[in-house]
N, C-alpha and C. Protein backbone atom coordinates (compact mmCIF):
# COMPACT_ATOMS: atom_id res chain seq x y z
N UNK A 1 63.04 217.51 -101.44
CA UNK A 1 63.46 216.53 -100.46
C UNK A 1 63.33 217.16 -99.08
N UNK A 2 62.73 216.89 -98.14
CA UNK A 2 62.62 217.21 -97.11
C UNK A 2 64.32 216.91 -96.09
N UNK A 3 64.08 217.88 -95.21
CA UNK A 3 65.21 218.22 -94.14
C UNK A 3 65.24 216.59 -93.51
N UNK A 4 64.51 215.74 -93.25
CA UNK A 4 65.25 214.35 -92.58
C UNK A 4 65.53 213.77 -93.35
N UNK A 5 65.07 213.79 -94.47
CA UNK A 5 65.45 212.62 -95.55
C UNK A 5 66.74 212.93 -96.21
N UNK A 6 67.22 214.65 -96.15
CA UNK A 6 68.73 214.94 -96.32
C UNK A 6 69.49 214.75 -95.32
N UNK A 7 68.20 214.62 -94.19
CA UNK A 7 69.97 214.09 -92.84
C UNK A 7 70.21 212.95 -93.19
N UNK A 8 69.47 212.18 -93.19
CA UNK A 8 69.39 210.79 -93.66
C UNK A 8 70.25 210.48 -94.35
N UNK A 9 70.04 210.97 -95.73
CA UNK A 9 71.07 210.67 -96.88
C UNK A 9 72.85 211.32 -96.70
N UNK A 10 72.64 212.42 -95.67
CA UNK A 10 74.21 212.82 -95.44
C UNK A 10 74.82 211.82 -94.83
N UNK A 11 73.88 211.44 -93.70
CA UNK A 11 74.64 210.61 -92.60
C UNK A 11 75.24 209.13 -93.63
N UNK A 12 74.19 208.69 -94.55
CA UNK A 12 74.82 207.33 -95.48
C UNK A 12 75.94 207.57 -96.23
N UNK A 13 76.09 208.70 -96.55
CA UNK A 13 77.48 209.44 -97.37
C UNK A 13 78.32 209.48 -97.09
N UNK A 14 78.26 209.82 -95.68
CA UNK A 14 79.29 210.50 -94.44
C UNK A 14 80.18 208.91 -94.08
N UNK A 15 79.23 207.82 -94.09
CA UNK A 15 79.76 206.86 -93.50
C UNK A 15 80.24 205.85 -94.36
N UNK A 16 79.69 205.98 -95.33
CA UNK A 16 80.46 205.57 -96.77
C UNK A 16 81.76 205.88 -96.96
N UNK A 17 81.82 207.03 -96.97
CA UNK A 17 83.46 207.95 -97.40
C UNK A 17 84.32 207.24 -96.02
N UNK A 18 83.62 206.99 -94.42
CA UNK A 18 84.63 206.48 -93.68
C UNK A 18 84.75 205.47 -93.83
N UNK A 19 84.29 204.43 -94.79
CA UNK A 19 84.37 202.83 -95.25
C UNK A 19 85.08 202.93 -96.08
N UNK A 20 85.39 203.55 -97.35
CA UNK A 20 86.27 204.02 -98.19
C UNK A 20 88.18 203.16 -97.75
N UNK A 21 88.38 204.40 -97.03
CA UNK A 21 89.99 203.82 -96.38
C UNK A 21 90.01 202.74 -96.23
N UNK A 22 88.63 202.74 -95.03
CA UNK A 22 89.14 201.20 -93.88
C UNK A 22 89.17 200.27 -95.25
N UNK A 23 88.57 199.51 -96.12
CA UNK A 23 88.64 198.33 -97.06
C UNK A 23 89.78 198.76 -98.00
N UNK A 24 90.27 200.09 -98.33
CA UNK A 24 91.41 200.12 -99.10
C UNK A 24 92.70 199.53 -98.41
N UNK A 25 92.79 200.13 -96.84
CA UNK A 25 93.71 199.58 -96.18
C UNK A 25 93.86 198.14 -95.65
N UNK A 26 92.49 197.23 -95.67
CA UNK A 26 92.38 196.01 -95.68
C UNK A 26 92.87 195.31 -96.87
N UNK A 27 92.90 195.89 -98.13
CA UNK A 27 93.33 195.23 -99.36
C UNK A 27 94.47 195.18 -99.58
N UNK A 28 95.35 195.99 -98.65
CA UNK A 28 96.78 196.42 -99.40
C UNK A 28 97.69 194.83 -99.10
N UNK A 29 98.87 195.12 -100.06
CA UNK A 29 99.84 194.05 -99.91
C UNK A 29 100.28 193.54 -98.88
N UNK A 30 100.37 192.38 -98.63
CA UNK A 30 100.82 191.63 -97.14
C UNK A 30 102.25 191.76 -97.34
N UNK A 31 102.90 192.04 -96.42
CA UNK A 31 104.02 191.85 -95.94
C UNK A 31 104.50 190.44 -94.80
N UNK A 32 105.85 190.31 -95.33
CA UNK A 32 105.92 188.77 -94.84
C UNK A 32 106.51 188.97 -93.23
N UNK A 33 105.90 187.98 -92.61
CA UNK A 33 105.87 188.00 -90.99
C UNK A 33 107.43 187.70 -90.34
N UNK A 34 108.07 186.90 -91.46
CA UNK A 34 109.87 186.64 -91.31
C UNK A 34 110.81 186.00 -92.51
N UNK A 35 111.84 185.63 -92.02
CA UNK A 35 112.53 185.45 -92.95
C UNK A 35 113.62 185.22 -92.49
N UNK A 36 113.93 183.41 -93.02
CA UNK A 36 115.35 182.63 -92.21
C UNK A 36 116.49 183.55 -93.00
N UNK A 37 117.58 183.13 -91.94
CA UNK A 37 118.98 183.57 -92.62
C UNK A 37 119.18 182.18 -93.93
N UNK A 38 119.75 182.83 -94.97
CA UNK A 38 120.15 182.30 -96.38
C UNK A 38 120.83 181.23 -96.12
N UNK A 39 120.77 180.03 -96.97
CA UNK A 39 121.87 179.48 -97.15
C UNK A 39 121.60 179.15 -98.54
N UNK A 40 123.01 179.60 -98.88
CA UNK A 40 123.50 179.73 -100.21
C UNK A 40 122.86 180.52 -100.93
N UNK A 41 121.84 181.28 -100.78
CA UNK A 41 121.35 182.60 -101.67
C UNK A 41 119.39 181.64 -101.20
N UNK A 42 119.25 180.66 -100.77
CA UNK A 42 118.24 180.05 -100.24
C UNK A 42 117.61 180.59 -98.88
N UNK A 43 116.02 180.64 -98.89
CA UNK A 43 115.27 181.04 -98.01
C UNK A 43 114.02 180.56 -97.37
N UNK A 44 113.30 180.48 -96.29
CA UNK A 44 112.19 180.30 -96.20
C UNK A 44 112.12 182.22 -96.03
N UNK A 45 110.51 182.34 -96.08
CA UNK A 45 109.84 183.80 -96.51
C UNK A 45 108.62 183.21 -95.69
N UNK A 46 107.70 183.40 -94.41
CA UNK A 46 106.42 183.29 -94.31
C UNK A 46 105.86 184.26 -93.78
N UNK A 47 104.52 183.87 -93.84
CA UNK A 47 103.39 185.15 -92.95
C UNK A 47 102.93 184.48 -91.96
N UNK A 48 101.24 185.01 -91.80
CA UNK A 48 100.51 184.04 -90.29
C UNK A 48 101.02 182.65 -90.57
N UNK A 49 100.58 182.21 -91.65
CA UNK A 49 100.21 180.70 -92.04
C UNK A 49 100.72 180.48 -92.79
N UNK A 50 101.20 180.95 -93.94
CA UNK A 50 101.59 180.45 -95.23
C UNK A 50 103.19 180.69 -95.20
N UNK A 51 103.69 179.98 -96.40
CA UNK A 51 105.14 179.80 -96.49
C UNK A 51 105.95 179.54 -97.51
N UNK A 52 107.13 179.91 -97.94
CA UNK A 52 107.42 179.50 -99.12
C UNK A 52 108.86 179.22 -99.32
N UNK A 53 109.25 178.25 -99.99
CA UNK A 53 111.18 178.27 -99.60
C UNK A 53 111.49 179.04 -101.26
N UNK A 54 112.54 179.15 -101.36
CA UNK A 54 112.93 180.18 -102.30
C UNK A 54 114.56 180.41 -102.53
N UNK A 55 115.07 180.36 -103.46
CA UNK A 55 115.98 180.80 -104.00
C UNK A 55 116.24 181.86 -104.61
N UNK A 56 116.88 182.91 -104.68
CA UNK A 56 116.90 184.35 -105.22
C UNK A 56 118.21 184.87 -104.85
N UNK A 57 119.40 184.23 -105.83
CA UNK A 57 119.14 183.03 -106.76
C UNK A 57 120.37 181.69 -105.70
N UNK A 58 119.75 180.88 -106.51
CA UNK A 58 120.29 180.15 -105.65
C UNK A 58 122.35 180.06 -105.48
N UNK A 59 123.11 179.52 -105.24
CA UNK A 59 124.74 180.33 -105.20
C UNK A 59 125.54 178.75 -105.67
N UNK A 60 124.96 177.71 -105.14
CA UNK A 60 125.72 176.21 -105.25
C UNK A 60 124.41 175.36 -105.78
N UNK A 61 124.76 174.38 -106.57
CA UNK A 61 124.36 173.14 -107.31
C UNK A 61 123.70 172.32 -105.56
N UNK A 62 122.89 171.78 -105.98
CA UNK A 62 122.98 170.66 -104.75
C UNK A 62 121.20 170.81 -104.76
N UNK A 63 120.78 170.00 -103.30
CA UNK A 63 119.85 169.62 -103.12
C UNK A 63 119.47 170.16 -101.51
N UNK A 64 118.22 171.24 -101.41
CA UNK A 64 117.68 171.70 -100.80
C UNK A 64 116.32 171.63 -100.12
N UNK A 65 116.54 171.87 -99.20
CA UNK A 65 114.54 171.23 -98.43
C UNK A 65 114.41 171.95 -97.40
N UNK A 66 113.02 172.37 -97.27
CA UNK A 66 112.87 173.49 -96.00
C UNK A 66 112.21 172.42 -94.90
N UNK A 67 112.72 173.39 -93.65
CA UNK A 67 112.14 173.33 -92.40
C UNK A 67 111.05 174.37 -91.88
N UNK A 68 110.39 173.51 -91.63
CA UNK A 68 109.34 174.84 -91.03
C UNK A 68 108.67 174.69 -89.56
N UNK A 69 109.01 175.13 -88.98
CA UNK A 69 108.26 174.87 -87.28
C UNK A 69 107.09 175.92 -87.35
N UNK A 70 106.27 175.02 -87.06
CA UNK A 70 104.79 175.27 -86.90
C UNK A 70 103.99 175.31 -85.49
N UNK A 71 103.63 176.15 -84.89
CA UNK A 71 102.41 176.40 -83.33
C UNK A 71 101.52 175.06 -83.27
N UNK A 72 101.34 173.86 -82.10
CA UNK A 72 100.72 173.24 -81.93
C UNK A 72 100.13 172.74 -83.27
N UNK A 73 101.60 171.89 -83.95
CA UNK A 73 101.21 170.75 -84.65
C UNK A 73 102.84 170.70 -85.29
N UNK A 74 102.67 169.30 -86.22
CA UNK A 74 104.36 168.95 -86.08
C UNK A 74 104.72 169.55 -87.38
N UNK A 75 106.10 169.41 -86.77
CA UNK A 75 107.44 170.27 -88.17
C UNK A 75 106.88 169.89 -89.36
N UNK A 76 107.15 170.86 -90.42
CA UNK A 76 106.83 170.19 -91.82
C UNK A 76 108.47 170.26 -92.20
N UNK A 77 109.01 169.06 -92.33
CA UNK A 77 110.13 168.56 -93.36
C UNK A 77 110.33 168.09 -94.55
N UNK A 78 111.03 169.46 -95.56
CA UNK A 78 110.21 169.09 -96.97
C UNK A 78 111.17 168.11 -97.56
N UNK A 79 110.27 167.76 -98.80
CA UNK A 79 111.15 166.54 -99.52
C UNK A 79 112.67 167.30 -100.56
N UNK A 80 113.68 166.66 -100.38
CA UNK A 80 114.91 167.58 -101.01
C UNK A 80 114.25 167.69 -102.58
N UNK A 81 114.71 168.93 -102.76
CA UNK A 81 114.76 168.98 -104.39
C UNK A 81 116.02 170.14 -105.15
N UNK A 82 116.34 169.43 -106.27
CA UNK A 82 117.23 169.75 -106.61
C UNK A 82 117.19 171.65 -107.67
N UNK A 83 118.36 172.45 -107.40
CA UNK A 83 118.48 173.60 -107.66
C UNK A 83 119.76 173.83 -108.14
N UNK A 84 119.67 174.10 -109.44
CA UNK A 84 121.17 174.29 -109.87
C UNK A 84 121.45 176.20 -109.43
N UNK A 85 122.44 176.29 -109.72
CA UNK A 85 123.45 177.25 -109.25
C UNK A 85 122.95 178.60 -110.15
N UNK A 86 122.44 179.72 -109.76
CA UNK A 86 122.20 180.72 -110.32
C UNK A 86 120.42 180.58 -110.34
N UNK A 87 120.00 179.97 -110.26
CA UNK A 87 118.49 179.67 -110.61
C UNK A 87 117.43 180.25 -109.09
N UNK A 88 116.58 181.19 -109.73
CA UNK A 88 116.16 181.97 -109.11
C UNK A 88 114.15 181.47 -108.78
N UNK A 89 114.10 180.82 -107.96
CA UNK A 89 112.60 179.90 -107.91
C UNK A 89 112.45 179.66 -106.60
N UNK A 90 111.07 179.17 -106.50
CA UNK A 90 110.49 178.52 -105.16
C UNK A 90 110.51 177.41 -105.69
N UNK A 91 111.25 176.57 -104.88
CA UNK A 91 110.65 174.97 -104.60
C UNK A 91 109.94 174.57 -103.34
N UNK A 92 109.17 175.29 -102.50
CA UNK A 92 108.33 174.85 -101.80
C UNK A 92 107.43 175.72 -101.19
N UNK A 93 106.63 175.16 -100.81
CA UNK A 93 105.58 176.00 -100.08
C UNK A 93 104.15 175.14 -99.43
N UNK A 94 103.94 175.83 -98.53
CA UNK A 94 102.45 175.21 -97.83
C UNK A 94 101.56 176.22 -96.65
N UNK A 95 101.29 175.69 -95.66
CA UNK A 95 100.74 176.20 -95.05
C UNK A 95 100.58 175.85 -93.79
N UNK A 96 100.35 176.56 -92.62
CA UNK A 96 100.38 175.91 -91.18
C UNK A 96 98.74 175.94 -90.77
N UNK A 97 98.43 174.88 -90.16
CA UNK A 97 97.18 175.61 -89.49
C UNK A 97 96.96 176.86 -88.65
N UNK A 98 98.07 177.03 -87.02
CA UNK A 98 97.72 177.98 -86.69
C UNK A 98 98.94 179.40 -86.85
N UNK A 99 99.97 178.70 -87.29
CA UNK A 99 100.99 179.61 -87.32
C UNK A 99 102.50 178.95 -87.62
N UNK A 100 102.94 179.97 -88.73
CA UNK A 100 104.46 179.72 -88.86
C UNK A 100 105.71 179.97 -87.89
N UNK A 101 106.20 179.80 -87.30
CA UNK A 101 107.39 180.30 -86.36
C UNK A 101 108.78 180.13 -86.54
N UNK A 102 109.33 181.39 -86.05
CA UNK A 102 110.83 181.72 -86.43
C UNK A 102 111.18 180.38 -85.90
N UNK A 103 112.80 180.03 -86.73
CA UNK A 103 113.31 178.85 -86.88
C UNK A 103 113.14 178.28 -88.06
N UNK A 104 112.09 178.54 -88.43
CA UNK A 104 112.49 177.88 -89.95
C UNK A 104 113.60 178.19 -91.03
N UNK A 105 114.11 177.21 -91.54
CA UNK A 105 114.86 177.56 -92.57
C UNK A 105 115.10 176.27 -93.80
N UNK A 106 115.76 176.47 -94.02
CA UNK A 106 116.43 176.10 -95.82
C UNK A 106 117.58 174.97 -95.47
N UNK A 107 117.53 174.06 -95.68
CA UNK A 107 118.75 172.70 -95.37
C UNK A 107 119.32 172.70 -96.92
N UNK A 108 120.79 172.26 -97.09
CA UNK A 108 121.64 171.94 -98.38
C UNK A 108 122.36 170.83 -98.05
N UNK A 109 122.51 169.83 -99.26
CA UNK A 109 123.31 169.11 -99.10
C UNK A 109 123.60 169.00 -100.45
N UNK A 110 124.85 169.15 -100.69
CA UNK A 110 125.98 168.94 -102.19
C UNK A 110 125.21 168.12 -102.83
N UNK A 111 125.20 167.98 -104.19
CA UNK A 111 124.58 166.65 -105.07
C UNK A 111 126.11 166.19 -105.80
């Protein structure tokens, strides 16, 4: 093998191994962008865009629905659904076009 065709091939190696990290560190687990204060053991959890309401676990019987304020476009107000007491689940989730924003949270009302 001639001397350019091993620079050659070092330099593709060389820059390989620095592509390595960068896409490992692009893959890793997302971490969530916020997170309303509880009610009743109830949560919204989102990132850029996405969102999810959640119980973990939930503390009272009743009927729950998230709020979500969203960047240039309107509130999403979810439809109530019901969560008994101890029960540990998402009942909602979606997505914003350009962004989720603090303020969202978790509404209860007794059933």
């Amino acid at each position: 093998m001639g001397s350019a065709l091993k620079t050659q091939v070092a330099r593709i190696v060389a820059i390989g191994l620095l592509a390595v990290p960068s896409v490992a560190l692009a893959a890793g687990t997302a971490s969530a962008a916020g997170w309303s204060p509880k009610t009743n053991g109830c949560e919204v959890v989102w990132w850029d865009t996405a969102w999810k309401a959640q119980c973990v676990p939930a503390e009272k019987d009743g009927y729950y629905h998230a709020y979500i304020k969203r960047t240039a476009q309107s509130d999403y107000v979810g439809t109530e659904r019901w969560v008994s007491a101890g029960a540990t689940k998402v009942f909602d989730s979606g997505a914003a076009i350009f962004a989720v924003q603090d303020g969202s949270r978790v509404y209860y009302t007794a059933g």
